[in-house]
PDB file of N, CA and C in Angstrom:
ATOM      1  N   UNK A   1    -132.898 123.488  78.578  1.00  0.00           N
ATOM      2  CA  UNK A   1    -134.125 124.195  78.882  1.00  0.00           C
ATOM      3  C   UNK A   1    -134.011 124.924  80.215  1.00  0.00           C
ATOM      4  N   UNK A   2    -132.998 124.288  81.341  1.00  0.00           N
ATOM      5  CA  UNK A   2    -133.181 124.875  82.774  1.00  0.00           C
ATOM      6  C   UNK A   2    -132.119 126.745  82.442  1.00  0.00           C
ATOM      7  N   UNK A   3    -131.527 126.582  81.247  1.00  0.00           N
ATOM      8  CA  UNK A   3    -131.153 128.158  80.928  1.00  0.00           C
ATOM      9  C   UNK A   3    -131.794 129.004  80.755  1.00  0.00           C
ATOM     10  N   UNK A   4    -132.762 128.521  79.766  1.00  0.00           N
ATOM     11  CA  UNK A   4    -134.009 129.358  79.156  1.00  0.00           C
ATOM     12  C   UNK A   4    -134.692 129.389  79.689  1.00  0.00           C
ATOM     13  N   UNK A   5    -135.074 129.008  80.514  1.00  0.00           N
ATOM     14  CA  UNK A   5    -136.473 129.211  81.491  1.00  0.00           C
ATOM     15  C   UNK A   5    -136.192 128.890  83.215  1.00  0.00           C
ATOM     16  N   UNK A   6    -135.122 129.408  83.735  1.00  0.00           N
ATOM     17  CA  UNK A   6    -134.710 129.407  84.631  1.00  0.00           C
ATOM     18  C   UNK A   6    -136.187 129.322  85.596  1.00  0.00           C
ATOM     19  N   UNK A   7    -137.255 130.182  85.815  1.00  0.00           N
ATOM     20  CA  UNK A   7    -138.443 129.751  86.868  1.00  0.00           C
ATOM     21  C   UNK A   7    -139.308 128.643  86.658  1.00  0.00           C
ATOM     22  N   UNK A   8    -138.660 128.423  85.845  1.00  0.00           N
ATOM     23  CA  UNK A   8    -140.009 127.034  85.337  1.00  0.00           C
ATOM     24  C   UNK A   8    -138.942 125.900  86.488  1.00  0.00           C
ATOM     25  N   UNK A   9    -137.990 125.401  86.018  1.00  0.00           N
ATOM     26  CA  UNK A   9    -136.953 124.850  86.667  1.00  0.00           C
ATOM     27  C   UNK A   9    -135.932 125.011  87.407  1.00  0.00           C
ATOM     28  N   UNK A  10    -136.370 124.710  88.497  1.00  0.00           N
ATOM     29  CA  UNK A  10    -135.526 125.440  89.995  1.00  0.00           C
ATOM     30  C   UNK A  10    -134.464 124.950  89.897  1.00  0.00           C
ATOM     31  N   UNK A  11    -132.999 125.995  90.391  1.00  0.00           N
ATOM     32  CA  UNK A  11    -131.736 125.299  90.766  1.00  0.00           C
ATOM     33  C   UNK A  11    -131.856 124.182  91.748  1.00  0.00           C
ATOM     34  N   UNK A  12    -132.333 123.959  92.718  1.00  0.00           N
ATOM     35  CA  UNK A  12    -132.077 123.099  93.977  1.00  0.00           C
ATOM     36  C   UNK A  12    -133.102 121.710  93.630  1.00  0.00           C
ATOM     37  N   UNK A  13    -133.626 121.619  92.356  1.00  0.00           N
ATOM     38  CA  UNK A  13    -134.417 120.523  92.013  1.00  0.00           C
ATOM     39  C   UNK A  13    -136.291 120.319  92.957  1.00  0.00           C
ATOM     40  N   UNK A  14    -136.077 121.757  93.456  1.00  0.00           N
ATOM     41  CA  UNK A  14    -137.838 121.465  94.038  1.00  0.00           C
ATOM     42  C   UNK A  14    -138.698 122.108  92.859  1.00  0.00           C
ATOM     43  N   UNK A  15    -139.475 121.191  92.087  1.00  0.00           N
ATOM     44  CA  UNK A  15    -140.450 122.202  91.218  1.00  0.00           C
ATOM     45  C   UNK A  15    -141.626 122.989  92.127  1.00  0.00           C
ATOM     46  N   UNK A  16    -141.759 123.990  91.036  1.00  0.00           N
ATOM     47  CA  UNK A  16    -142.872 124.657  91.123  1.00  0.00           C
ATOM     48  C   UNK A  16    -144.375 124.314  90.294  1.00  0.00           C
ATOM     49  N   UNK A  17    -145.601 124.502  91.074  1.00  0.00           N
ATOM     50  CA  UNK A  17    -146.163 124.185  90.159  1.00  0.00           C
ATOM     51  C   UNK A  17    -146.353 125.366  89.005  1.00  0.00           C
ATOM     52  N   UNK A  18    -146.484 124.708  87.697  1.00  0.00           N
ATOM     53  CA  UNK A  18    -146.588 125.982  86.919  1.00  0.00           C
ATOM     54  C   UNK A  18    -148.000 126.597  86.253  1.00  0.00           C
ATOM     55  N   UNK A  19    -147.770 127.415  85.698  1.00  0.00           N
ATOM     56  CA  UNK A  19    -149.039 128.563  85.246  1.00  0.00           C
ATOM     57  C   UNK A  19    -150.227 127.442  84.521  1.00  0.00           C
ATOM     58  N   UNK A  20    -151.019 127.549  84.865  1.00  0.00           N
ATOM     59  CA  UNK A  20    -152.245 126.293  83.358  1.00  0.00           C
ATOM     60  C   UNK A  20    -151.620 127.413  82.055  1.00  0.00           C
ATOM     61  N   UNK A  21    -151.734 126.485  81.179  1.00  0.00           N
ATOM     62  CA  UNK A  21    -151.554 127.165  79.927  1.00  0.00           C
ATOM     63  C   UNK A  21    -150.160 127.523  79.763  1.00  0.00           C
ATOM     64  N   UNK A  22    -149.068 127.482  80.363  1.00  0.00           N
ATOM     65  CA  UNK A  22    -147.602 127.531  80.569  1.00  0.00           C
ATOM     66  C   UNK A  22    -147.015 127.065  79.434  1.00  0.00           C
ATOM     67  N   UNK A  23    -147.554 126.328  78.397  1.00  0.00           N
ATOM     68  CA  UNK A  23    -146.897 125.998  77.141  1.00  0.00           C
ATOM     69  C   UNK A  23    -146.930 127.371  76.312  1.00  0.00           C
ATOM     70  N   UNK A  24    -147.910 127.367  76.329  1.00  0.00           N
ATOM     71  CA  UNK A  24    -147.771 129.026  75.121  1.00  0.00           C
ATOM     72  C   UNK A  24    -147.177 129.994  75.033  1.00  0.00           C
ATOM     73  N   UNK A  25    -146.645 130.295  76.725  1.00  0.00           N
ATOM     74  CA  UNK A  25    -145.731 131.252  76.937  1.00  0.00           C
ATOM     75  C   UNK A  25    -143.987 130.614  76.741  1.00  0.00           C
ATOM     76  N   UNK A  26    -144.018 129.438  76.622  1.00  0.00           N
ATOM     77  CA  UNK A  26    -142.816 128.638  76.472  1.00  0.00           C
ATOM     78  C   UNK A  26    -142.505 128.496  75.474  1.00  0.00           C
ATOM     79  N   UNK A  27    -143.498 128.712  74.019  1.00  0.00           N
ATOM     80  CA  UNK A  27    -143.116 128.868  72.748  1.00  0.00           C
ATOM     81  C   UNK A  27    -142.900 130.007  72.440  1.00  0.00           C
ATOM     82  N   UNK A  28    -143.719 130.977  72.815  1.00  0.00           N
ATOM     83  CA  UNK A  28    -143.198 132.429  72.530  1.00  0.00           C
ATOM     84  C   UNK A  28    -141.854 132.808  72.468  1.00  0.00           C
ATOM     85  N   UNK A  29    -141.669 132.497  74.219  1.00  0.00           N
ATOM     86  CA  UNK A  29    -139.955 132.791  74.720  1.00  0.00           C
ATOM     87  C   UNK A  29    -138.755 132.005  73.869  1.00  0.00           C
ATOM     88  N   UNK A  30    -139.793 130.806  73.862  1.00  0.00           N
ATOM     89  CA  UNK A  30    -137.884 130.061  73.414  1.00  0.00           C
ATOM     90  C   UNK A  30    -138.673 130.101  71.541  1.00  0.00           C
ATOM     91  N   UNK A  31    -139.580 130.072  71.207  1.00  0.00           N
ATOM     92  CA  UNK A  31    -139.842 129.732  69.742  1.00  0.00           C
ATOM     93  C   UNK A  31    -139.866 128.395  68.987  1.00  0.00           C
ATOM     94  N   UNK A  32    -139.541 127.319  70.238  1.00  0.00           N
ATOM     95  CA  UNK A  32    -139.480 125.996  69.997  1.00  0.00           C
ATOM     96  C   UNK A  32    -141.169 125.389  69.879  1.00  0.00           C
ATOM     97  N   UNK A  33    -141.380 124.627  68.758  1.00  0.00           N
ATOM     98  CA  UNK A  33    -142.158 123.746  68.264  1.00  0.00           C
ATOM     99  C   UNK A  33    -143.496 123.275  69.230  1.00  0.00           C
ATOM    100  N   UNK A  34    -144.606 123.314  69.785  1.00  0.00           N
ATOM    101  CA  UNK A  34    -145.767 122.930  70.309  1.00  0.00           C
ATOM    102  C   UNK A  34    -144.888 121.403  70.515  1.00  0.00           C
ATOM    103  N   UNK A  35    -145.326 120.522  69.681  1.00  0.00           N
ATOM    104  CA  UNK A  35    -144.597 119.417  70.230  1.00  0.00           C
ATOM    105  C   UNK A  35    -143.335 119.215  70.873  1.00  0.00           C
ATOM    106  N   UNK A  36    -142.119 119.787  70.590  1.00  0.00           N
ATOM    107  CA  UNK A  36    -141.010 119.535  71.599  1.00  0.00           C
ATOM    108  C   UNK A  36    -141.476 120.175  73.236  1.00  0.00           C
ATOM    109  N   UNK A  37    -142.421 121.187  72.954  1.00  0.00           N
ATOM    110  CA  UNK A  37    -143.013 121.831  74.191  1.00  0.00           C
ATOM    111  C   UNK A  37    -143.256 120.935  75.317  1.00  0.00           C
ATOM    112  N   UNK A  38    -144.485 120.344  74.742  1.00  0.00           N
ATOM    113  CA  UNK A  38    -145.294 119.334  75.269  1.00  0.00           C
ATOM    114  C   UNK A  38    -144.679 118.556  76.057  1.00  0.00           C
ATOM    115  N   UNK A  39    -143.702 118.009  75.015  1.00  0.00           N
ATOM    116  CA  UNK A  39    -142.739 116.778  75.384  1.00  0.00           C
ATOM    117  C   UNK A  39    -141.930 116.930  77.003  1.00  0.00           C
ATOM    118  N   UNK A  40    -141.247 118.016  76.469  1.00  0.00           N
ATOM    119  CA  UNK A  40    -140.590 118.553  77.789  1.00  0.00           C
ATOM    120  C   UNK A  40    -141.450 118.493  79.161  1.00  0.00           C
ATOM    121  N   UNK A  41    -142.565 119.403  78.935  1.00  0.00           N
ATOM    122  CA  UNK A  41    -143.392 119.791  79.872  1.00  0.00           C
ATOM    123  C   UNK A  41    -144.139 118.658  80.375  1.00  0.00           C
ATOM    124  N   UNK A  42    -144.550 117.447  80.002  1.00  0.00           N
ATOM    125  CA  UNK A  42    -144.955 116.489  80.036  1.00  0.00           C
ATOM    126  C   UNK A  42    -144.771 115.423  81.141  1.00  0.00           C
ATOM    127  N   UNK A  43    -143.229 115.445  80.546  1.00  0.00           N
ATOM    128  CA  UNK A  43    -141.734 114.429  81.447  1.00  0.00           C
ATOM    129  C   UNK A  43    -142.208 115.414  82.708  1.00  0.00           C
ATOM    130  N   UNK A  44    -141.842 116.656  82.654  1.00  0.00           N
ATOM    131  CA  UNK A  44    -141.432 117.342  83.989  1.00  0.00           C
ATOM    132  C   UNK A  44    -142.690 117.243  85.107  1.00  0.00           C
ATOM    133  N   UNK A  45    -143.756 117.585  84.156  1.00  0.00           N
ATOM    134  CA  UNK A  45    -145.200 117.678  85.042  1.00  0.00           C
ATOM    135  C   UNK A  45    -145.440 116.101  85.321  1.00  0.00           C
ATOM    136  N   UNK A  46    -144.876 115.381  85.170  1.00  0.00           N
ATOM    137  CA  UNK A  46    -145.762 113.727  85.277  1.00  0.00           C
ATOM    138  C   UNK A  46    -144.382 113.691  86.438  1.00  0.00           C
ATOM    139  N   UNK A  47    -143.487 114.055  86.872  1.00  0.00           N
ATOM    140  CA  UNK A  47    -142.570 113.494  87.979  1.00  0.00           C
ATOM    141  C   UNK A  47    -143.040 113.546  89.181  1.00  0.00           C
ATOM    142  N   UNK A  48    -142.396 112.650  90.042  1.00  0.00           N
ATOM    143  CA  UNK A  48    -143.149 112.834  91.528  1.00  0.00           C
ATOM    144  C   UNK A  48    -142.897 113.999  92.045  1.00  0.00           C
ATOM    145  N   UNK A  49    -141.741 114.352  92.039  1.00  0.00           N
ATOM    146  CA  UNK A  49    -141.379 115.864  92.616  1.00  0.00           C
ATOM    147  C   UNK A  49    -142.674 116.975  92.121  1.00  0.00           C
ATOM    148  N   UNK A  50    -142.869 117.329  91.121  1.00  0.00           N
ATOM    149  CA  UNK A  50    -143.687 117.927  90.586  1.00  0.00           C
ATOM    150  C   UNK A  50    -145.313 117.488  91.034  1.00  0.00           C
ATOM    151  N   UNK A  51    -145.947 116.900  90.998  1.00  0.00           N
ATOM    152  CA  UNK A  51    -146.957 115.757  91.843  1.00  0.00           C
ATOM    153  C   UNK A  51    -147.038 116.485  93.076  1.00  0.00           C
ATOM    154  N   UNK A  52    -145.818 116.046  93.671  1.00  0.00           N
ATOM    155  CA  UNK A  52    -145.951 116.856  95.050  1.00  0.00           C
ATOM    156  C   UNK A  52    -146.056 118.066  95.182  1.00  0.00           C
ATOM    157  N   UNK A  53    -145.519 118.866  95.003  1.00  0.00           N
ATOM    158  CA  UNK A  53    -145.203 120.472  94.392  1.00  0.00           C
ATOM    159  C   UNK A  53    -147.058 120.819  94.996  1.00  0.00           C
ATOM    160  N   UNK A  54    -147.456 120.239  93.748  1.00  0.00           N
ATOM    161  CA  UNK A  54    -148.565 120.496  93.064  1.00  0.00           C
ATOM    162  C   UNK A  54    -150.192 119.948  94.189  1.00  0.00           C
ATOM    163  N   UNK A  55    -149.458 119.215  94.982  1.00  0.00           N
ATOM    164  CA  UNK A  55    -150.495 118.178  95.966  1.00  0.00           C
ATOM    165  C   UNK A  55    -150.520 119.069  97.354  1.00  0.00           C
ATOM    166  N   UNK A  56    -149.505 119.698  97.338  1.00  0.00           N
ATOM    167  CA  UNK A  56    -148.819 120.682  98.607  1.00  0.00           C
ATOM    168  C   UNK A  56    -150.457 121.395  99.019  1.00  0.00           C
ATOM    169  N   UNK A  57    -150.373 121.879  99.823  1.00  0.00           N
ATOM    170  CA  UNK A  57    -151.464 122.727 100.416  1.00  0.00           C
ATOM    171  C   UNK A  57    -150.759 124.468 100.494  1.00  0.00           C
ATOM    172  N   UNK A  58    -151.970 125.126  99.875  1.00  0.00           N
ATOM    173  CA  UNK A  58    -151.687 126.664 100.440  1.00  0.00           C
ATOM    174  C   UNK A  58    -150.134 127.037  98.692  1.00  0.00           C
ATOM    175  N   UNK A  59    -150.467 125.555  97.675  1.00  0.00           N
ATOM    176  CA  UNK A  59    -149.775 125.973  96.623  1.00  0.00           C
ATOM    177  C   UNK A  59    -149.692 127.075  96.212  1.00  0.00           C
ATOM    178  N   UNK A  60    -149.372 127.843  95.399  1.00  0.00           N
ATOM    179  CA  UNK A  60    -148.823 128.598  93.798  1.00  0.00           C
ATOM    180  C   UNK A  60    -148.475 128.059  92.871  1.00  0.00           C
ATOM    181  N   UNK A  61    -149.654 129.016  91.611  1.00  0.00           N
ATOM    182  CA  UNK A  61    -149.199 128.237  90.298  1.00  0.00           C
ATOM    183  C   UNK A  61    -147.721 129.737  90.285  1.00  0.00           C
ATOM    184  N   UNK A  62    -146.616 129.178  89.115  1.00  0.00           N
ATOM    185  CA  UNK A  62    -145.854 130.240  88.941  1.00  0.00           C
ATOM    186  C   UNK A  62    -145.419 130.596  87.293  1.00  0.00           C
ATOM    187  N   UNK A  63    -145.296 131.589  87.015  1.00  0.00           N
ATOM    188  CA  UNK A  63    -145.299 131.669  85.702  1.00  0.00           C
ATOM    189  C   UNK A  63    -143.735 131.438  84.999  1.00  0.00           C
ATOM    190  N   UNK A  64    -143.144 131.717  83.543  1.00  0.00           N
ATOM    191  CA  UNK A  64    -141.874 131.386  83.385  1.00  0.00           C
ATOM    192  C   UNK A  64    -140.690 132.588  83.995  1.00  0.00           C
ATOM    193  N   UNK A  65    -140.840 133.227  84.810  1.00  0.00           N
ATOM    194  CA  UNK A  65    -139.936 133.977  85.867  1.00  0.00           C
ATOM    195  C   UNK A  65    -140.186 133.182  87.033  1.00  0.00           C
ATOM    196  N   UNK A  66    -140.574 132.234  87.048  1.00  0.00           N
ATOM    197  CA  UNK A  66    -140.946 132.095  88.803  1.00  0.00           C
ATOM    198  C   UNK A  66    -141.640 133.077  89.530  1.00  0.00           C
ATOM    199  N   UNK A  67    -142.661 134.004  89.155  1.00  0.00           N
ATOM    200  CA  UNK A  67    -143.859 134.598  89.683  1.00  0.00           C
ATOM    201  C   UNK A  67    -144.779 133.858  89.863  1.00  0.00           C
ATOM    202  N   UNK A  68    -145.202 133.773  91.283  1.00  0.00           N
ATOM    203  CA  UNK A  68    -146.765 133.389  91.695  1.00  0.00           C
ATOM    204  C   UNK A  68    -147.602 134.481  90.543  1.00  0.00           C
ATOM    205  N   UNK A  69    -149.020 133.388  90.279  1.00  0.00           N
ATOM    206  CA  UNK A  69    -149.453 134.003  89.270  1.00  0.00           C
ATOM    207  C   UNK A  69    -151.020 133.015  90.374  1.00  0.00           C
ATOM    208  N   UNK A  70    -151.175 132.495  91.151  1.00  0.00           N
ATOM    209  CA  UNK A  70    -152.350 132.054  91.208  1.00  0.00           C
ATOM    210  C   UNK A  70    -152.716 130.756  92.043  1.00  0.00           C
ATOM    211  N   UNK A  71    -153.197 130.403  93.372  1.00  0.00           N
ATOM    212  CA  UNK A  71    -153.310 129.038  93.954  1.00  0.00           C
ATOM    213  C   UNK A  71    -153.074 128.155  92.735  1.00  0.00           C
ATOM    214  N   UNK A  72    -152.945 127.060  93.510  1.00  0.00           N
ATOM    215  CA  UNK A  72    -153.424 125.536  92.775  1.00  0.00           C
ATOM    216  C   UNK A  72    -154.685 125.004  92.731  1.00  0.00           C
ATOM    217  N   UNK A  73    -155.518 124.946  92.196  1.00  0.00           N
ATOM    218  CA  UNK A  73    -157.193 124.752  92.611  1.00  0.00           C
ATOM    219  C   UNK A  73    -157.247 123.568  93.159  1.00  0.00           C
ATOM    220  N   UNK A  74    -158.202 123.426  94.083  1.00  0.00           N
ATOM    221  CA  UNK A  74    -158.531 122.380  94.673  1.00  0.00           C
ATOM    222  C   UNK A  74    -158.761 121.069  93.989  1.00  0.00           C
ATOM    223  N   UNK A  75    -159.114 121.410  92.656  1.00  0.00           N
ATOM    224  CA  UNK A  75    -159.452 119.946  91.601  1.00  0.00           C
ATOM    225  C   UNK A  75    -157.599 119.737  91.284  1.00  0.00           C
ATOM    226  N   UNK A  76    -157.138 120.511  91.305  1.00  0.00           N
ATOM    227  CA  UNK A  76    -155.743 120.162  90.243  1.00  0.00           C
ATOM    228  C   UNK A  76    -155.107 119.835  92.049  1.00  0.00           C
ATOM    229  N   UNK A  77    -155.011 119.618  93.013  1.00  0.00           N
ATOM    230  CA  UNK A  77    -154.195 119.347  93.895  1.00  0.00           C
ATOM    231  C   UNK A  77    -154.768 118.422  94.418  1.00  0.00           C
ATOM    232  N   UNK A  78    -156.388 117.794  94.540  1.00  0.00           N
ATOM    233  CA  UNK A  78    -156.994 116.732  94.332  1.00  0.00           C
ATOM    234  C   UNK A  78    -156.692 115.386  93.266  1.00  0.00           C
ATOM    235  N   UNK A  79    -156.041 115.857  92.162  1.00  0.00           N
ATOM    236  CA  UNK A  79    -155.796 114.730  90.767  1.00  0.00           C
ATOM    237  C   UNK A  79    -154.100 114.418  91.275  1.00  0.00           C
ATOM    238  N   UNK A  80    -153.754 115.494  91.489  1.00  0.00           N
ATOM    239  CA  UNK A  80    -152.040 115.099  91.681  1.00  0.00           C
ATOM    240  C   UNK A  80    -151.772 114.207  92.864  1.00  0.00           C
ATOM    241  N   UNK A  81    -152.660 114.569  94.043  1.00  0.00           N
ATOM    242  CA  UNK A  81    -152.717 113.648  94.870  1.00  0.00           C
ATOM    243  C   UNK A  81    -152.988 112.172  94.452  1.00  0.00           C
ATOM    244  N   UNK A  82    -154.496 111.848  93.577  1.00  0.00           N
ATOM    245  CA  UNK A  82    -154.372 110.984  93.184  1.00  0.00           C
ATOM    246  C   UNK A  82    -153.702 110.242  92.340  1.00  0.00           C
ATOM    247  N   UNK A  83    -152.874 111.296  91.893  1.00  0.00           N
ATOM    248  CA  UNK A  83    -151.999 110.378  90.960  1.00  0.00           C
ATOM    249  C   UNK A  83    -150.070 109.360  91.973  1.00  0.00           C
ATOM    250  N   UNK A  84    -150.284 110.806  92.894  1.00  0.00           N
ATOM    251  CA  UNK A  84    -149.084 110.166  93.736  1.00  0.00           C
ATOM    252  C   UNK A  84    -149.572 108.788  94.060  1.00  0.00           C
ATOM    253  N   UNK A  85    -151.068 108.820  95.271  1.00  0.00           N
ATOM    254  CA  UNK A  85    -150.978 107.431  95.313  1.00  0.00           C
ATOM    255  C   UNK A  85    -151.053 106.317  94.527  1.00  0.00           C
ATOM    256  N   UNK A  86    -151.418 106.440  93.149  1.00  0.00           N
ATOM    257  CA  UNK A  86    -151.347 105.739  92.236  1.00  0.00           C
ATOM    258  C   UNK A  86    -150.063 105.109  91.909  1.00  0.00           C
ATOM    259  N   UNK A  87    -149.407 105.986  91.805  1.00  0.00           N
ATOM    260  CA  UNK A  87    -147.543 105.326  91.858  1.00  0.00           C
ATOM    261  C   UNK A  87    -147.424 104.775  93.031  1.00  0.00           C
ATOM    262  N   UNK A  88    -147.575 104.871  94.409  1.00  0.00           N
ATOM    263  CA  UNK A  88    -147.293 104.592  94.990  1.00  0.00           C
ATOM    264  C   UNK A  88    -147.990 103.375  95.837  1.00  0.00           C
ATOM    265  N   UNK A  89    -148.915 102.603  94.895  1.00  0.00           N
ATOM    266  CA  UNK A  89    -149.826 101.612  95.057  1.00  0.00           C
ATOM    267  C   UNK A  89    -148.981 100.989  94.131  1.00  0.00           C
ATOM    268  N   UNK A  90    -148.180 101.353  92.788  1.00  0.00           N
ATOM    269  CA  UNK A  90    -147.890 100.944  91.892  1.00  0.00           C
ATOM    270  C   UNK A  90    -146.739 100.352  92.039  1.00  0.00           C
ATOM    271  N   UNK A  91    -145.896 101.078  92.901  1.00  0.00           N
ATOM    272  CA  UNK A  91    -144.491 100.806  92.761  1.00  0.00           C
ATOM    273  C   UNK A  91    -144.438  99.640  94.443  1.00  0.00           C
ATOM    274  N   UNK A  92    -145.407  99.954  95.264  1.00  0.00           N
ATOM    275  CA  UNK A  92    -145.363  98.591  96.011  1.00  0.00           C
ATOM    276  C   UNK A  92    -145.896  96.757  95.672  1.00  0.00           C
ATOM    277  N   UNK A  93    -146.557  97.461  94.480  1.00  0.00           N
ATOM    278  CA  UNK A  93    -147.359  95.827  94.420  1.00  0.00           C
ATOM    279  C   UNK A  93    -146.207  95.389  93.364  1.00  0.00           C
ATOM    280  N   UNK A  94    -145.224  96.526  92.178  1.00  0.00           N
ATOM    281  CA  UNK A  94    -143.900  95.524  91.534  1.00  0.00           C
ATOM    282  C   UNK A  94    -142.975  95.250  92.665  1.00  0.00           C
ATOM    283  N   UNK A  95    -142.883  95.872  94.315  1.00  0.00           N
ATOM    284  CA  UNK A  95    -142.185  95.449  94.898  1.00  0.00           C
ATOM    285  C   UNK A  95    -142.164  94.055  95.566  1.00  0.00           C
ATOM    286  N   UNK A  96    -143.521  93.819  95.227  1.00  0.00           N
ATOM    287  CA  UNK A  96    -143.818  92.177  96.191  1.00  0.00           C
ATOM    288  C   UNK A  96    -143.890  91.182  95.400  1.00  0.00           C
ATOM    289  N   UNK A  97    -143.823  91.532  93.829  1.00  0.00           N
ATOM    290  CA  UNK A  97    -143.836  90.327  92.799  1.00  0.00           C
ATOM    291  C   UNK A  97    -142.484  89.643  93.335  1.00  0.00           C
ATOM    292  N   UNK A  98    -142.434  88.295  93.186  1.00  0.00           N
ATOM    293  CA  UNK A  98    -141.148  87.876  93.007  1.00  0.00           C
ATOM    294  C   UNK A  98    -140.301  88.249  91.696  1.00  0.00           C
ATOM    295  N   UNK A  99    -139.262  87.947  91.870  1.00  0.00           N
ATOM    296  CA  UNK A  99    -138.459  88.439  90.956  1.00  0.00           C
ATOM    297  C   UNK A  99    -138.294  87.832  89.568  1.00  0.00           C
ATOM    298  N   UNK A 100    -138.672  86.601  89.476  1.00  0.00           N
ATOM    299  CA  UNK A 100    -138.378  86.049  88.062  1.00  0.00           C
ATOM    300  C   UNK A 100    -139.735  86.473  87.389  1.00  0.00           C
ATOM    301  N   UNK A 101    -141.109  87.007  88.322  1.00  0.00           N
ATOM    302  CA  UNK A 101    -142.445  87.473  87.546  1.00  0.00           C
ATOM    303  C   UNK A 101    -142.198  88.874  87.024  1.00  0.00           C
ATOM    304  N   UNK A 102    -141.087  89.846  87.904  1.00  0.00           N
ATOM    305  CA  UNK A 102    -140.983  91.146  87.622  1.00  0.00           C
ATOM    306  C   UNK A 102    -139.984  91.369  86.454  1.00  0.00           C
ATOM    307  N   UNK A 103    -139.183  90.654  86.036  1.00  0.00           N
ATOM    308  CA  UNK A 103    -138.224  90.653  84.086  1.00  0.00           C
ATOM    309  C   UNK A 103    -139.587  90.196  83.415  1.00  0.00           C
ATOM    310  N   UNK A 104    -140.559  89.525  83.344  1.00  0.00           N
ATOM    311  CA  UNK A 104    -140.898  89.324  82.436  1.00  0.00           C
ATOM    312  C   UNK A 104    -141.507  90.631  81.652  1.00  0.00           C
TER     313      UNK A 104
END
């Protein structure tokens, strides 16, 4: 996918945030399936990198060239925020389980 849509997915691994509605133009281009869409876009948009991207201040959404196409609205850089600290409430409280509670 990082061939075909080279602005969606940066060489140096910093995402961008992307366009709302960015799936539709992703089926057009590549012609691949609503669901494999999703799928992809899903994984990528739920990563922390992306989170952050997206939590950044003074953002851009960008379209599939990597064109700014539009801020990040204040509600969508408000949720990503909350979602970082959410992982990151998340991933300290499996850090303090002991260890024979954290396999189970």
């Amino acid at each position: 996918m990082r061939q075909e849509l080279p602005g969606v997915f940066c060489p140096k691994g910093y995402p961008r945030p992307l366009a709302v509605g960015i799936h539709t133009a992703v089926m057009k281009r590549t012609g691949w399936p609503l669901k494999e869409v999703r799928k992809i876009l899903g994984k990528h948009c739920c990563s922390f990198a992306y989170l952050k991207a997206v939590a950044r201040k003074h953002g851009e959404r960008h379209d599939l060239d990597g064109n700014p196409v539009g801020p990040v609205s204040d509600e969508d850089r408000q949720y990503a925020s909350e979602r970082l600290a959410a992982r990151v409430r998340s991933s300290k409280q499996g850090a303090k389980r002991p260890q024979n509670e954290a396999s189970k």
